[in-house]
N, C-alpha and C. Protein backbone atom coordinates (compact mmCIF):
# COMPACT_ATOMS: atom_id res chain seq x y z
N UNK A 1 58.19 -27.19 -37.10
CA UNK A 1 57.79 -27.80 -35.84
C UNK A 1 57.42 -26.70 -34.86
N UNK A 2 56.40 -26.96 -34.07
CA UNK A 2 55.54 -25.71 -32.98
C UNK A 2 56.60 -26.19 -31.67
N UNK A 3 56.77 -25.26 -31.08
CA UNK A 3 56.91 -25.36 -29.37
C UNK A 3 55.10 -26.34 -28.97
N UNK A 4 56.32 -26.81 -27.79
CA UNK A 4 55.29 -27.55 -27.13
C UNK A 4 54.06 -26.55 -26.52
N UNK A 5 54.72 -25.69 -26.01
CA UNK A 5 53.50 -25.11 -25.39
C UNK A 5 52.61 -23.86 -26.41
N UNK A 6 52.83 -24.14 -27.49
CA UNK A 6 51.99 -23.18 -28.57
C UNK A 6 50.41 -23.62 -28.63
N UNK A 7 49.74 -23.04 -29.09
CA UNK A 7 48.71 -23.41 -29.04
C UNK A 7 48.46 -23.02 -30.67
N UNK A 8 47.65 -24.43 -31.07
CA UNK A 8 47.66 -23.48 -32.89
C UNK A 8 46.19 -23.48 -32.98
N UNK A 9 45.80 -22.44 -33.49
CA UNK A 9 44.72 -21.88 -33.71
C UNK A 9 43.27 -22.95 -34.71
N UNK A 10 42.26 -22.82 -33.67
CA UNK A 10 41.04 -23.97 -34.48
C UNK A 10 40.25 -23.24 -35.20
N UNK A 11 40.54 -22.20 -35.56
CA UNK A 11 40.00 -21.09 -36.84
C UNK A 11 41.01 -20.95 -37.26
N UNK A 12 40.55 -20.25 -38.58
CA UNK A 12 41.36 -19.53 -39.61
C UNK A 12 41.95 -18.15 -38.94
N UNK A 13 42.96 -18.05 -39.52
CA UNK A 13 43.97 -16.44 -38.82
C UNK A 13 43.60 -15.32 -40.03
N UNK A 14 42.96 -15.76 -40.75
CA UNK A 14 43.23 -14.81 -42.02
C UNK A 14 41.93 -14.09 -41.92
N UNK A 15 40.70 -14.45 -41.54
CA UNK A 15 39.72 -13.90 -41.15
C UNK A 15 39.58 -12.46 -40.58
N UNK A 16 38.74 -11.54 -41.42
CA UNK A 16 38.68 -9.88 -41.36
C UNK A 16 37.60 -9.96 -39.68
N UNK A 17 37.90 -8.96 -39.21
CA UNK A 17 37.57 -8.48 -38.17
C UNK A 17 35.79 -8.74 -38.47
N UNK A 18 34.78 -8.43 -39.14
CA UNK A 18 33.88 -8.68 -39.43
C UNK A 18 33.29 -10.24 -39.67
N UNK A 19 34.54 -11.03 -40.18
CA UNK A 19 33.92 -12.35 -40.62
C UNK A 19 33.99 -13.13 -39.54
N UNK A 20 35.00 -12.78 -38.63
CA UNK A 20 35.22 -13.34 -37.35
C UNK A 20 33.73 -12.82 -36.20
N UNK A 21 33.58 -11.98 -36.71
CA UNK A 21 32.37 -11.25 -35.43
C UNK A 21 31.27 -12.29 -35.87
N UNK A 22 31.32 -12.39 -37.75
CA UNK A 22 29.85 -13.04 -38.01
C UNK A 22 29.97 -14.34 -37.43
N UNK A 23 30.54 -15.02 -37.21
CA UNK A 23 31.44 -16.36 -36.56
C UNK A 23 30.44 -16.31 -35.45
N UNK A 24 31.12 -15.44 -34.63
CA UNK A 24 30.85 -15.24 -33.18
C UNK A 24 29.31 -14.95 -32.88
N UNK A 25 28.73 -14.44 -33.85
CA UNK A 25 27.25 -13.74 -33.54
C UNK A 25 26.35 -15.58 -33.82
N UNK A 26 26.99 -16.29 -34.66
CA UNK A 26 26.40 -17.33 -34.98
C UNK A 26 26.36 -18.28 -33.98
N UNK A 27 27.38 -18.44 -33.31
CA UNK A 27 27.54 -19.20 -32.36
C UNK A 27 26.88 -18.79 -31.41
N UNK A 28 26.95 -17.57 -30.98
CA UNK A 28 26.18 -17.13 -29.77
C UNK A 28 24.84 -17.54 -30.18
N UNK A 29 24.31 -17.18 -31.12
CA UNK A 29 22.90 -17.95 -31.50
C UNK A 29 22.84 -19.09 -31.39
N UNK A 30 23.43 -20.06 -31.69
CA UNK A 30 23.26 -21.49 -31.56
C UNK A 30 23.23 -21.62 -30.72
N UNK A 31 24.10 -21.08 -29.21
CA UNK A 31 24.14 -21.58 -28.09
C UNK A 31 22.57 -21.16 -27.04
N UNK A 32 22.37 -20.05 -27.81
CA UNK A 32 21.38 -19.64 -26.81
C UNK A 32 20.04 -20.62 -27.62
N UNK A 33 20.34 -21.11 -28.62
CA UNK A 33 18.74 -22.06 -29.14
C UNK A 33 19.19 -23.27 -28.04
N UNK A 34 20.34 -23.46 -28.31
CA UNK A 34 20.90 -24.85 -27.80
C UNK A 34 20.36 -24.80 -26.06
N UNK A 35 20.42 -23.67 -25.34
CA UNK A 35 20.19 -23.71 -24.01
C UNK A 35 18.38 -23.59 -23.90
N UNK A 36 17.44 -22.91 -24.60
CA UNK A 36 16.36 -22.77 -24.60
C UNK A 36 15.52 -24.50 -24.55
N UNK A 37 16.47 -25.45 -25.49
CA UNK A 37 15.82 -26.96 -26.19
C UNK A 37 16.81 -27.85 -25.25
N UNK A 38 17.68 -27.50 -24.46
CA UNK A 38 18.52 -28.87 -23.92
C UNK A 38 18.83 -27.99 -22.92
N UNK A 39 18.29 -27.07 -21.97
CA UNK A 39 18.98 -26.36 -21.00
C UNK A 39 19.11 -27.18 -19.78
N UNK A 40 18.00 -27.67 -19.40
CA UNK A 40 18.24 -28.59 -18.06
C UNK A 40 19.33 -29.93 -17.85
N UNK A 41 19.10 -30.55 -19.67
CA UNK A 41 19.68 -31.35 -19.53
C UNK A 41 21.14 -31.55 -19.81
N UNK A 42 21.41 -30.20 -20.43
CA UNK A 42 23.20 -29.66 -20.47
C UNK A 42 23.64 -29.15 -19.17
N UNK A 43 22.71 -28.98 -17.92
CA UNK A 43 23.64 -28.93 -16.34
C UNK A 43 23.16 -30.33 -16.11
N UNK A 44 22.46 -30.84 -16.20
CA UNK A 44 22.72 -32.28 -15.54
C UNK A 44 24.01 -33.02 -16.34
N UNK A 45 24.21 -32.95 -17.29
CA UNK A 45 25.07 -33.40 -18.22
C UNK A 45 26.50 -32.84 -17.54
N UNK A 46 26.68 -31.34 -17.25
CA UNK A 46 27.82 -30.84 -17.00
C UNK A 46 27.84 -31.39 -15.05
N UNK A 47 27.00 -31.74 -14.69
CA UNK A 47 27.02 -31.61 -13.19
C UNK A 47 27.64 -33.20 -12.47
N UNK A 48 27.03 -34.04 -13.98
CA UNK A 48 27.37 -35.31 -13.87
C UNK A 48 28.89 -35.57 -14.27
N UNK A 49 29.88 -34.46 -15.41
CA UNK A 49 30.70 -35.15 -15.60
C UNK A 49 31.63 -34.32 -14.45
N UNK A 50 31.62 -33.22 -13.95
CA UNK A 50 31.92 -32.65 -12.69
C UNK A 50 32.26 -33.35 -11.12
N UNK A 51 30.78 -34.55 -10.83
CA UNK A 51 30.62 -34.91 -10.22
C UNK A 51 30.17 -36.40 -10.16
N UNK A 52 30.82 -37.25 -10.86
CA UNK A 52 30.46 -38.55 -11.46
C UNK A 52 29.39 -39.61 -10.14
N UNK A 53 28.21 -40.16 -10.57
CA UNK A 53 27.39 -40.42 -9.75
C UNK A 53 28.11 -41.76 -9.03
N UNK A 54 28.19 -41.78 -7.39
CA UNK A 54 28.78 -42.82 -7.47
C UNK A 54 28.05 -43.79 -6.12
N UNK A 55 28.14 -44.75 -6.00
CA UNK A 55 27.56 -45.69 -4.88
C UNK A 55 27.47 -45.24 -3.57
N UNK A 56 26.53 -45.12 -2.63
CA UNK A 56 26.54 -45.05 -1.67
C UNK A 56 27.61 -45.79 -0.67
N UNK A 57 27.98 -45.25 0.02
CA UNK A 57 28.91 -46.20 1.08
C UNK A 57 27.61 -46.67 2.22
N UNK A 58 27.96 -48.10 2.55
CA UNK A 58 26.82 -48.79 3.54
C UNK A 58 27.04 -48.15 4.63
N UNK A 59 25.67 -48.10 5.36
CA UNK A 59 25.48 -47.32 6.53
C UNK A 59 25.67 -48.39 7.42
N UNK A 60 26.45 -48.02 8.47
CA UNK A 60 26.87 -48.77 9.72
C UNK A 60 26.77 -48.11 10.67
N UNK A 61 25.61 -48.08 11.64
CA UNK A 61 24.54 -47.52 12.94
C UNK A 61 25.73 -47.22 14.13
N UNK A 62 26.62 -48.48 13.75
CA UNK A 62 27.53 -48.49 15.09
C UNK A 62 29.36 -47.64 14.70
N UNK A 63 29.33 -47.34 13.28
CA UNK A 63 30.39 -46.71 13.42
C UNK A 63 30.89 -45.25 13.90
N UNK A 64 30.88 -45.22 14.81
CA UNK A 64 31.67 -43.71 14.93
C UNK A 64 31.91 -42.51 13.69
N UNK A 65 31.43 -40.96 14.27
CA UNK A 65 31.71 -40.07 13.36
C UNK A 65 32.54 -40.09 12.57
């Protein structure tokens, strides 16, 4: 059984210093295709769940600041 506050690892631990880099070099590639083909629409995506779009409140001429 883990402690609650462990965190267990979403890779492999056994991974050589190299296979882990090739990991990393891959991903970084994906991400940068991924931002070139969906860039605008991964900050609207992140901006929306940040800032969830929500209804205007009705304008009332006579309410006070």
């Amino acid at each position: 059984m883990t402690a609650p506050n462990t965190v267990t690892p979403l890779v492999p631990t056994h991974w050589s210093p190299e296979q882990a880099l090739a990991v990393f070099e891959c991903l970084h590639a994906l991400r940068g295709a991924l931002w070139v083909v969906y860039g605008s629409q991964v900050q609207q995506a992140w901006r929306d769940q940040l800032e969830p779009e929500q209804d205007m409140p009705e304008f009332d001429p006579d309410a006070p600041f």
